[in-house]
N, C-alpha and C. Protein backbone atom coordinates (compact mmCIF):
# COMPACT_ATOMS: atom_id res chain seq x y z
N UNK A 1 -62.59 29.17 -4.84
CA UNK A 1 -62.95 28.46 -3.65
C UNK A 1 -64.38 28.82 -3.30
N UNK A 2 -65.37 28.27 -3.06
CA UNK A 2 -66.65 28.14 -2.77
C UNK A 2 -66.67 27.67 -1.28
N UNK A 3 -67.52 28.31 -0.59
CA UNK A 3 -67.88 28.15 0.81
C UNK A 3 -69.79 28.82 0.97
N UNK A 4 -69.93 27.55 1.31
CA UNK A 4 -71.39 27.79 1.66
C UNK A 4 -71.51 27.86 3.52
N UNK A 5 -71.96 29.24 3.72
CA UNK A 5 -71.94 29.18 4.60
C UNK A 5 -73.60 29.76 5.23
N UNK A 6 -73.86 28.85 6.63
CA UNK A 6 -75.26 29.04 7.03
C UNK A 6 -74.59 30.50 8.51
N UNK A 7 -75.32 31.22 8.51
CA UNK A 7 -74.68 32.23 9.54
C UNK A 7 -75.95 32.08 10.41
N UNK A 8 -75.31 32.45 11.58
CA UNK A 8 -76.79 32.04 12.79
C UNK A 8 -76.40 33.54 13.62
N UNK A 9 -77.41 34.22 13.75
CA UNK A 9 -77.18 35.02 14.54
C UNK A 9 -77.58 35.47 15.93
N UNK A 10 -78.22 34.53 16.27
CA UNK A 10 -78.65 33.97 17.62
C UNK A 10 -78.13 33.27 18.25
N UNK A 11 -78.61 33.17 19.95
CA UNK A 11 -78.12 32.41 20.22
C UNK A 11 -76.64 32.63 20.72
N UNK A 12 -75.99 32.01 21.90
CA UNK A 12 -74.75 31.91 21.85
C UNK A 12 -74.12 31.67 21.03
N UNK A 13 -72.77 32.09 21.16
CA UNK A 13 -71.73 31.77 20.40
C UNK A 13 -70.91 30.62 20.78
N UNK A 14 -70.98 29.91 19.50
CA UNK A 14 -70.36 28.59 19.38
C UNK A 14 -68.94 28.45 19.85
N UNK A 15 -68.85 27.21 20.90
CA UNK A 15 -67.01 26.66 21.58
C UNK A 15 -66.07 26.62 20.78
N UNK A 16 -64.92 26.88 20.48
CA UNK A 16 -63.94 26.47 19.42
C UNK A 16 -64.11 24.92 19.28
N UNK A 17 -63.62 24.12 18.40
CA UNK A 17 -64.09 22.87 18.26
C UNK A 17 -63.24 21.80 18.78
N UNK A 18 -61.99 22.63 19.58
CA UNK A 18 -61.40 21.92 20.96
C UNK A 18 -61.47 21.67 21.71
N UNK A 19 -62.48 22.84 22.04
CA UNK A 19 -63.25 23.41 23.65
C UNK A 19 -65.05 22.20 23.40
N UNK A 20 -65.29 21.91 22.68
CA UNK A 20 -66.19 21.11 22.57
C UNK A 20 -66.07 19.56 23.41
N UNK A 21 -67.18 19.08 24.02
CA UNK A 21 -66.93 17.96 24.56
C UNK A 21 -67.42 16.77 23.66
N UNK A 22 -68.61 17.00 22.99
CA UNK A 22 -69.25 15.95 22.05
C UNK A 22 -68.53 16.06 21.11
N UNK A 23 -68.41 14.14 20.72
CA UNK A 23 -67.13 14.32 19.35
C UNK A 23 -68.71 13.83 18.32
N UNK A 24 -69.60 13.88 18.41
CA UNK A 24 -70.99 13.50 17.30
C UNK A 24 -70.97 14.57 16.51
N UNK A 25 -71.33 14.22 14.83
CA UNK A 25 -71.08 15.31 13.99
C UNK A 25 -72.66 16.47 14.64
N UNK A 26 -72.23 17.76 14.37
CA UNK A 26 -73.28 18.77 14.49
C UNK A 26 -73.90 19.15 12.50
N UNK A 27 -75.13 18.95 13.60
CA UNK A 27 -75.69 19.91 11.99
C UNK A 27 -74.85 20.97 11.31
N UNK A 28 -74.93 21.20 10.41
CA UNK A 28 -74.94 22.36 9.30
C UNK A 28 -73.74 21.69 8.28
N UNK A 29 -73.00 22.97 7.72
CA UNK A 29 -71.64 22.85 7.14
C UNK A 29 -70.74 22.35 7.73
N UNK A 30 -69.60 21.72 7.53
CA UNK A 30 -68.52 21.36 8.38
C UNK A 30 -67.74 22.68 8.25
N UNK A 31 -66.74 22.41 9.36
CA UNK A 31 -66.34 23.94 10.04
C UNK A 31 -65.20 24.04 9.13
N UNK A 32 -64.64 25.12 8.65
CA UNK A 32 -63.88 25.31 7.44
C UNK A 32 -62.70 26.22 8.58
N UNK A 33 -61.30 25.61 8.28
CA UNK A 33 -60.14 26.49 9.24
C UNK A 33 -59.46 27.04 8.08
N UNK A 34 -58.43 28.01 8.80
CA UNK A 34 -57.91 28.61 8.13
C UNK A 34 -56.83 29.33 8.92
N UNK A 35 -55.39 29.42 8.39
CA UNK A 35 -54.21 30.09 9.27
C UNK A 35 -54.80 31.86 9.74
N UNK A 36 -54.73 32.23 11.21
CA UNK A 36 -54.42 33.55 11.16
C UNK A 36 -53.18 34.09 10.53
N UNK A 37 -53.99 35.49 10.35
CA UNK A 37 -52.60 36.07 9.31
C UNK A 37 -52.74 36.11 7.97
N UNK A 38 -52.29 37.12 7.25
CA UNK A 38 -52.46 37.55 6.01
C UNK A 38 -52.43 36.19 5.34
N UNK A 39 -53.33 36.15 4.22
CA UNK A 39 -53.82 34.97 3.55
C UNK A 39 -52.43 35.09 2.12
N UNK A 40 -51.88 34.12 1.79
CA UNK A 40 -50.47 34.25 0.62
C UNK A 40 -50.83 34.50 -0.47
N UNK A 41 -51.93 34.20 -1.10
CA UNK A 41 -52.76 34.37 -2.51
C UNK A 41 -53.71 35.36 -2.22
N UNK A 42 -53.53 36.41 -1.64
CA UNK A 42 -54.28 37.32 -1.75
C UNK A 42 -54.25 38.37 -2.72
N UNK A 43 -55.31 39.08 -3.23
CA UNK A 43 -55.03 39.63 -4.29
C UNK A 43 -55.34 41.20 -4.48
N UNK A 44 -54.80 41.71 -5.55
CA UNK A 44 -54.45 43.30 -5.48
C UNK A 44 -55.81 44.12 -5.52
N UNK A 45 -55.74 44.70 -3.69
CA UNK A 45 -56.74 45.23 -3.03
C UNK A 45 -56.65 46.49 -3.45
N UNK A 46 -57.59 47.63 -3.47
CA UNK A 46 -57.49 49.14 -3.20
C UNK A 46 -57.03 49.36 -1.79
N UNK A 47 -56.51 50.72 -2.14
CA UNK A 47 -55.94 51.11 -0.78
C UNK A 47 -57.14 51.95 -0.71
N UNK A 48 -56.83 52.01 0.94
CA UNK A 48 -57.84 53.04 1.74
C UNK A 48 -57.95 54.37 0.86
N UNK A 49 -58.40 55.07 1.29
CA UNK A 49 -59.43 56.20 0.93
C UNK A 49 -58.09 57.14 1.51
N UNK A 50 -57.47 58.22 1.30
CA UNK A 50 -56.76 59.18 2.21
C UNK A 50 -57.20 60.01 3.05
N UNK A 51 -58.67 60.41 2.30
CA UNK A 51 -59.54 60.95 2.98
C UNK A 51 -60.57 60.16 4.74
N UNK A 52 -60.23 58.76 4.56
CA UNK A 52 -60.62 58.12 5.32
C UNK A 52 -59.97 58.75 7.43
N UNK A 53 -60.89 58.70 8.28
CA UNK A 53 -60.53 58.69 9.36
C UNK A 53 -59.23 57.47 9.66
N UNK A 54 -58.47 58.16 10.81
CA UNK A 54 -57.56 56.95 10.68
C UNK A 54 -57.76 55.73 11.53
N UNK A 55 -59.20 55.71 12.04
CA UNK A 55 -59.34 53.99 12.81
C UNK A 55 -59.65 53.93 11.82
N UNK A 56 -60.64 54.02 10.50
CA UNK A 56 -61.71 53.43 9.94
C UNK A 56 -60.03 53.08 8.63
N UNK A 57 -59.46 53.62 8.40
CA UNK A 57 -58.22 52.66 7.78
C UNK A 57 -57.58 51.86 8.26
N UNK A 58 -57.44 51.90 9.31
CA UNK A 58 -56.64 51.01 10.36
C UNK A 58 -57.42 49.56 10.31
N UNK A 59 -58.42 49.70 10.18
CA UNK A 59 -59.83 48.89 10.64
C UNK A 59 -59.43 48.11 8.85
N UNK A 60 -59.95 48.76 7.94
CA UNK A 60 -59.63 48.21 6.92
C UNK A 60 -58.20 47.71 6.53
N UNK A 61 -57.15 48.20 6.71
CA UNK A 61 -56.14 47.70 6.37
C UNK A 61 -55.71 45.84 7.53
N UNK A 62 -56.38 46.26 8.40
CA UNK A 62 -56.56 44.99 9.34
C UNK A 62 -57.03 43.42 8.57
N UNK A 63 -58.16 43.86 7.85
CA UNK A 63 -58.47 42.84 7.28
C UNK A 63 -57.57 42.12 6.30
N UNK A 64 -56.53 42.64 5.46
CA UNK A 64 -55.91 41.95 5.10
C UNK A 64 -54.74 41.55 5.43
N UNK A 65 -54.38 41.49 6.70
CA UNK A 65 -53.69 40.95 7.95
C UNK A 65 -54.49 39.62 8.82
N UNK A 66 -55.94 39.54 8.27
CA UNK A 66 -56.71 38.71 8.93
C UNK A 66 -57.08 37.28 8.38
N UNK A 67 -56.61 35.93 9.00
CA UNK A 67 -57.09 35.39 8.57
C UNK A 67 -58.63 34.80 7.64
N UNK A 68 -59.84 35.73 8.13
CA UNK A 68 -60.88 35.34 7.31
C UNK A 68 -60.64 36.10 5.84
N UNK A 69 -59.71 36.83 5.46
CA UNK A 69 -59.44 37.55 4.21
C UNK A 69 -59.40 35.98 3.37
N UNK A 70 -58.91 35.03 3.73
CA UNK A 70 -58.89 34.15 2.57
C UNK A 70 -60.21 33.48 1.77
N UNK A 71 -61.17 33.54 2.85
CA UNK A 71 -62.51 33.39 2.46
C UNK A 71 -63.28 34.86 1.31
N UNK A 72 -62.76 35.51 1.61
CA UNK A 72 -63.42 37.16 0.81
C UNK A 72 -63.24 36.48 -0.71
N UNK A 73 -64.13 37.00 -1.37
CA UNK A 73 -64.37 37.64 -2.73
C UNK A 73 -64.19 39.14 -3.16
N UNK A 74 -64.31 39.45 -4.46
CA UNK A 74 -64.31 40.96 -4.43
C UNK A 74 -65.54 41.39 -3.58
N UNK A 75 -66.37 40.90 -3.74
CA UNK A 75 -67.28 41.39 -3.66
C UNK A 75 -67.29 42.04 -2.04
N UNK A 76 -66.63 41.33 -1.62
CA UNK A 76 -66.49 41.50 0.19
C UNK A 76 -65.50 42.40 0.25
N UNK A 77 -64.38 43.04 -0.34
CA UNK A 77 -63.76 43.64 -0.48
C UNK A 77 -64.37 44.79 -0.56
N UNK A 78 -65.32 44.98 -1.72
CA UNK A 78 -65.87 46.48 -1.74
C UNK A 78 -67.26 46.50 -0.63
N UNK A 79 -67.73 45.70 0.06
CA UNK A 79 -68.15 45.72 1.15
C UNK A 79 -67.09 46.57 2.96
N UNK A 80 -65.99 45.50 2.41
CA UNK A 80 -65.46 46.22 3.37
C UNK A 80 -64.71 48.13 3.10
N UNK A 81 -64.89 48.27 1.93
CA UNK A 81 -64.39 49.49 1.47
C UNK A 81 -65.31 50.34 2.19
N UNK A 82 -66.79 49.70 1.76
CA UNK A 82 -68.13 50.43 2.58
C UNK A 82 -68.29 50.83 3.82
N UNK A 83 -68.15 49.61 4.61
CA UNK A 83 -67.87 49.63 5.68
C UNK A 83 -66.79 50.81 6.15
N UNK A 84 -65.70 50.74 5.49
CA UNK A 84 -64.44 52.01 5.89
C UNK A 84 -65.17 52.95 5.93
N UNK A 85 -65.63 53.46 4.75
CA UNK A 85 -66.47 54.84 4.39
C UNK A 85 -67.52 55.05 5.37
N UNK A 86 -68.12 54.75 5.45
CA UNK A 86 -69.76 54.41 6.53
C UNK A 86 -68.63 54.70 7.92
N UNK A 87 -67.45 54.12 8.73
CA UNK A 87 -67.45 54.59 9.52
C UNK A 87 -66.64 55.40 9.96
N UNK A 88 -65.47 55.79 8.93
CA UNK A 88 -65.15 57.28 8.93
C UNK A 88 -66.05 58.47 8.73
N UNK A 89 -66.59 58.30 7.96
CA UNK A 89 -68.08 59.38 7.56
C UNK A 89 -68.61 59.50 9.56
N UNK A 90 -69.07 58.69 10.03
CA UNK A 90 -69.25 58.47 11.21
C UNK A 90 -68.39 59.19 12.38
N UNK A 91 -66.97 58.66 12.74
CA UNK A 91 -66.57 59.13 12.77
C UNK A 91 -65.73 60.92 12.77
N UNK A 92 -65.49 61.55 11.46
CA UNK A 92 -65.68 62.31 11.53
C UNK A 92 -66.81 63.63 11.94
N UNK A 93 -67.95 62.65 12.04
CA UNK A 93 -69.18 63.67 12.23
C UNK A 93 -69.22 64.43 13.11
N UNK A 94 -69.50 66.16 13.47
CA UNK A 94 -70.00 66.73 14.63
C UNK A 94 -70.96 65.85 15.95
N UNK A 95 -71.61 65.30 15.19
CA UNK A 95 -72.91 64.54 16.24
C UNK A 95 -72.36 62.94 17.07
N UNK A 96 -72.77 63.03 18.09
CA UNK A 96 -72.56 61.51 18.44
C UNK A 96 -73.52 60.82 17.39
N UNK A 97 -72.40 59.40 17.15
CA UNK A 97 -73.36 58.37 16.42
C UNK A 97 -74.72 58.03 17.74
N UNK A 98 -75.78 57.63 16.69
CA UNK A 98 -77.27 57.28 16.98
C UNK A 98 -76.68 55.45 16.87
N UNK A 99 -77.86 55.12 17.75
CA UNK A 99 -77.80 53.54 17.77
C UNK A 99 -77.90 52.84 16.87
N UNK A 100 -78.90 53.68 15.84
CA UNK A 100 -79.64 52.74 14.32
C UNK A 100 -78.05 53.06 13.33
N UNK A 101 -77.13 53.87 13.71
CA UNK A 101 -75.93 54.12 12.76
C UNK A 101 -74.79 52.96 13.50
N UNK A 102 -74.68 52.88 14.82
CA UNK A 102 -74.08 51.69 15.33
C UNK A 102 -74.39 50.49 15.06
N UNK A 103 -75.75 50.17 15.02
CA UNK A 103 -76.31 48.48 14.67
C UNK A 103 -75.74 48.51 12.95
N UNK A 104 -75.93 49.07 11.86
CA UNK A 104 -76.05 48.96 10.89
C UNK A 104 -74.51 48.98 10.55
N UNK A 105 -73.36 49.72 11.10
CA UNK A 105 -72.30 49.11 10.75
C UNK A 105 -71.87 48.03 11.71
N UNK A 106 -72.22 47.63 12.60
CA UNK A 106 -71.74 46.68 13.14
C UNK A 106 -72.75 45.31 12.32
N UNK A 107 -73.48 45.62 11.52
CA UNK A 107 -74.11 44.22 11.03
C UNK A 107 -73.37 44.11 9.66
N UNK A 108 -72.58 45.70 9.02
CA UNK A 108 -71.96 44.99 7.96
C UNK A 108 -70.45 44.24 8.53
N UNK A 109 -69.83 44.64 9.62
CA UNK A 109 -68.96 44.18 10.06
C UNK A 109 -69.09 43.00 10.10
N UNK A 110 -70.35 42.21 10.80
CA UNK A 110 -70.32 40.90 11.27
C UNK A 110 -70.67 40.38 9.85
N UNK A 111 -70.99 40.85 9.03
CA UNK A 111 -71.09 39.84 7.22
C UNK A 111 -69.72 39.85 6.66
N UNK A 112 -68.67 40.24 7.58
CA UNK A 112 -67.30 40.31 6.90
C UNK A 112 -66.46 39.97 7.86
N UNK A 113 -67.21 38.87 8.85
CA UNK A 113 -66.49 38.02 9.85
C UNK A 113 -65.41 38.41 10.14
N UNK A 114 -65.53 39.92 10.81
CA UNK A 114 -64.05 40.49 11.80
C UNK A 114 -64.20 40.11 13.30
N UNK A 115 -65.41 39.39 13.86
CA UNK A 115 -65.20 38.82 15.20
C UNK A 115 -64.69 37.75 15.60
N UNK A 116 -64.22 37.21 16.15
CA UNK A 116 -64.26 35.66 16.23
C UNK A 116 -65.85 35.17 16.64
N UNK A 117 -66.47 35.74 17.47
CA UNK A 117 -67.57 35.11 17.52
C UNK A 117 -68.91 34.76 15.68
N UNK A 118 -68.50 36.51 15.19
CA UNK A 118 -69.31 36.21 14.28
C UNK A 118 -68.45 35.15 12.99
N UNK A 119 -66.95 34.33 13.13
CA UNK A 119 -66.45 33.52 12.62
C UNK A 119 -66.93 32.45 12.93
N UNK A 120 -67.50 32.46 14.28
CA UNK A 120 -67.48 30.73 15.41
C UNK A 120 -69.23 30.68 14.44
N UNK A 121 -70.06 31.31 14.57
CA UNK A 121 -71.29 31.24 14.05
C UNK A 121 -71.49 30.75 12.79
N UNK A 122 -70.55 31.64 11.75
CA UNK A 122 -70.50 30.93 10.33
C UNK A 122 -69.28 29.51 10.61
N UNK A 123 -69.02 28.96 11.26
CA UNK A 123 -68.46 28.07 11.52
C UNK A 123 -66.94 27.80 10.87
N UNK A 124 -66.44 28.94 10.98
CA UNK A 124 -64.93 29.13 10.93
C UNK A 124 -64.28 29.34 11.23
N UNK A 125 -62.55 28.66 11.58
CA UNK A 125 -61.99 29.18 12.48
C UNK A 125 -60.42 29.38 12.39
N UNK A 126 -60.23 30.42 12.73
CA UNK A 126 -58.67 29.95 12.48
C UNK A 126 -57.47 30.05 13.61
N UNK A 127 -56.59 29.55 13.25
CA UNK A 127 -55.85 28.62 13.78
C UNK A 127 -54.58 29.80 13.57
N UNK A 128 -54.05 29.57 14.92
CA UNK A 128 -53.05 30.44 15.04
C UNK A 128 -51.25 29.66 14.98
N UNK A 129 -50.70 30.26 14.14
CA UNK A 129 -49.38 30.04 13.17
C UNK A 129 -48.55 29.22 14.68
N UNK A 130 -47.73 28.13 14.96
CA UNK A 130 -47.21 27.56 15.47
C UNK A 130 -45.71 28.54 14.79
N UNK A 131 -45.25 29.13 16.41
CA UNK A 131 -43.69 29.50 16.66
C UNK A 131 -42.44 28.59 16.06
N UNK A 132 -42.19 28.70 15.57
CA UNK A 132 -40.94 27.73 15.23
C UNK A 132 -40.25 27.83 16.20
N UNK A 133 -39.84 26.87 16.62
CA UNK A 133 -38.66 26.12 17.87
C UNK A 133 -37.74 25.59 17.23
N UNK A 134 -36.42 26.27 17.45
CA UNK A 134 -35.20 25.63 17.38
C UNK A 134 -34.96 24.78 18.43
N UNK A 135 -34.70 23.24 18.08
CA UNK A 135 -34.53 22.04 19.06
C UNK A 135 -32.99 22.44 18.87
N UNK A 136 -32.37 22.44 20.25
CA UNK A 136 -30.62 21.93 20.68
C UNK A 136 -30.19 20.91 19.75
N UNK A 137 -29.06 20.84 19.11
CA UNK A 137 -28.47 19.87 18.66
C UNK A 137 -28.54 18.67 19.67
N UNK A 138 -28.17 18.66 20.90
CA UNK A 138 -27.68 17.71 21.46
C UNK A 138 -28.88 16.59 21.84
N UNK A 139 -30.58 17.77 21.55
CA UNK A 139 -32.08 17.07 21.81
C UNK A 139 -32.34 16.01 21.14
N UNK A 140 -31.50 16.76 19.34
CA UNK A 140 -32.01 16.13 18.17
C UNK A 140 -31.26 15.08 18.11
N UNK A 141 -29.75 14.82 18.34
CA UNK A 141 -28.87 13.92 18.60
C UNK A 141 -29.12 12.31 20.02
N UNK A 142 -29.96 13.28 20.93
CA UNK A 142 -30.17 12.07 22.11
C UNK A 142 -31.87 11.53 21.27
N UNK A 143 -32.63 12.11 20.78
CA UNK A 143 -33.52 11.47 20.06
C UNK A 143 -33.70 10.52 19.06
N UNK A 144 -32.44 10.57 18.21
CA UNK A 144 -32.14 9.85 17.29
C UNK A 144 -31.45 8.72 17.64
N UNK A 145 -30.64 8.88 18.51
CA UNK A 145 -29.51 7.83 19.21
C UNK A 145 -31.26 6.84 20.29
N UNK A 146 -32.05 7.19 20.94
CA UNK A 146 -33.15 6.25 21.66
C UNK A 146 -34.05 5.94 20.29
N UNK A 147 -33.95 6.16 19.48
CA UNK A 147 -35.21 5.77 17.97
C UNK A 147 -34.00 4.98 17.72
N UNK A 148 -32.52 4.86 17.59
CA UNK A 148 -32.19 3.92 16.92
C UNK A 148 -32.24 2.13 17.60
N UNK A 149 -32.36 2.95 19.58
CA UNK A 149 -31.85 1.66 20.07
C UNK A 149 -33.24 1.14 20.49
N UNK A 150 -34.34 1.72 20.11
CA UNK A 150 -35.76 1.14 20.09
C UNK A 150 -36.52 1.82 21.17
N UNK A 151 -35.79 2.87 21.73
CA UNK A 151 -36.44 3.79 22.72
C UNK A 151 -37.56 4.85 22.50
């Protein structure tokens, strides 16, 4: 699967495309959806680090619970491995993190679209799994009986 995506990092963050009032196409890519929730063809990841802090696994094991996982490549995979490492390393440290150590994992974060905002920017979105509803027999029965008599 190929996805070209333009990322904007300015600027507000883009309306969901419900919440939008103009139906005129917008510049760029068209917006690519995708179910929240572990992606079904996903494929055999490394596990965390043991040595890893336990947000910075938590954090990683998240992603493949996340709908933008279906968009990843390996390559984003061992990005996000990085990311783990970089902020358990962090994490564990004696020192409070410095700002230039906060910006720099939060910019690999946002190249591995764990926000919704930094999703809405690369113009993707996903769509959250519809509950299954059991309809009453008697719903499905008075529905069928007004469709037969032209109701």
């Amino acid at each position: 699967m190929t996805l070209e995506v333009v990322m904007g990092t300015r600027g507000p963050i883009p309306k969901r495309s419900e919440e939008r009032r103009r139906a005129n196409k917008v510049d760029g890519p068209d917006l690519a959806k995708a179910l929240s929730g572990a992606p079904a063809d996903l494929p055999d990841l490394p596990e965390p680090d043991g040595n890893w802090h336990e947000i910075a696994t938590d954090w990683y094991l998240s992603l493949r619970e996340s709908g933008q996982a279906a968009f990843y490549q390996p390559s984003d995979w061992a990005m996000a491995r990085y990311a783990a490492e970089l902020m358990s390393r962090g994490l564990k440290s004696d020192r409070p993190p410095n700002g230039q150590y906060v910006a720099a994992l939060n910019s690999v974060m946002a190249s591995l679209l764990t926000t919704e905002g930094d999703r809405r920017r690369a113009r993707i979105e996903l769509e959250r799994r519809q509950p299954a509803t059991k309809v009453p027999a008697s719903v499905t029965a008075i529905a069928d009986y007004q469709s037969r008599i032209g109701g």
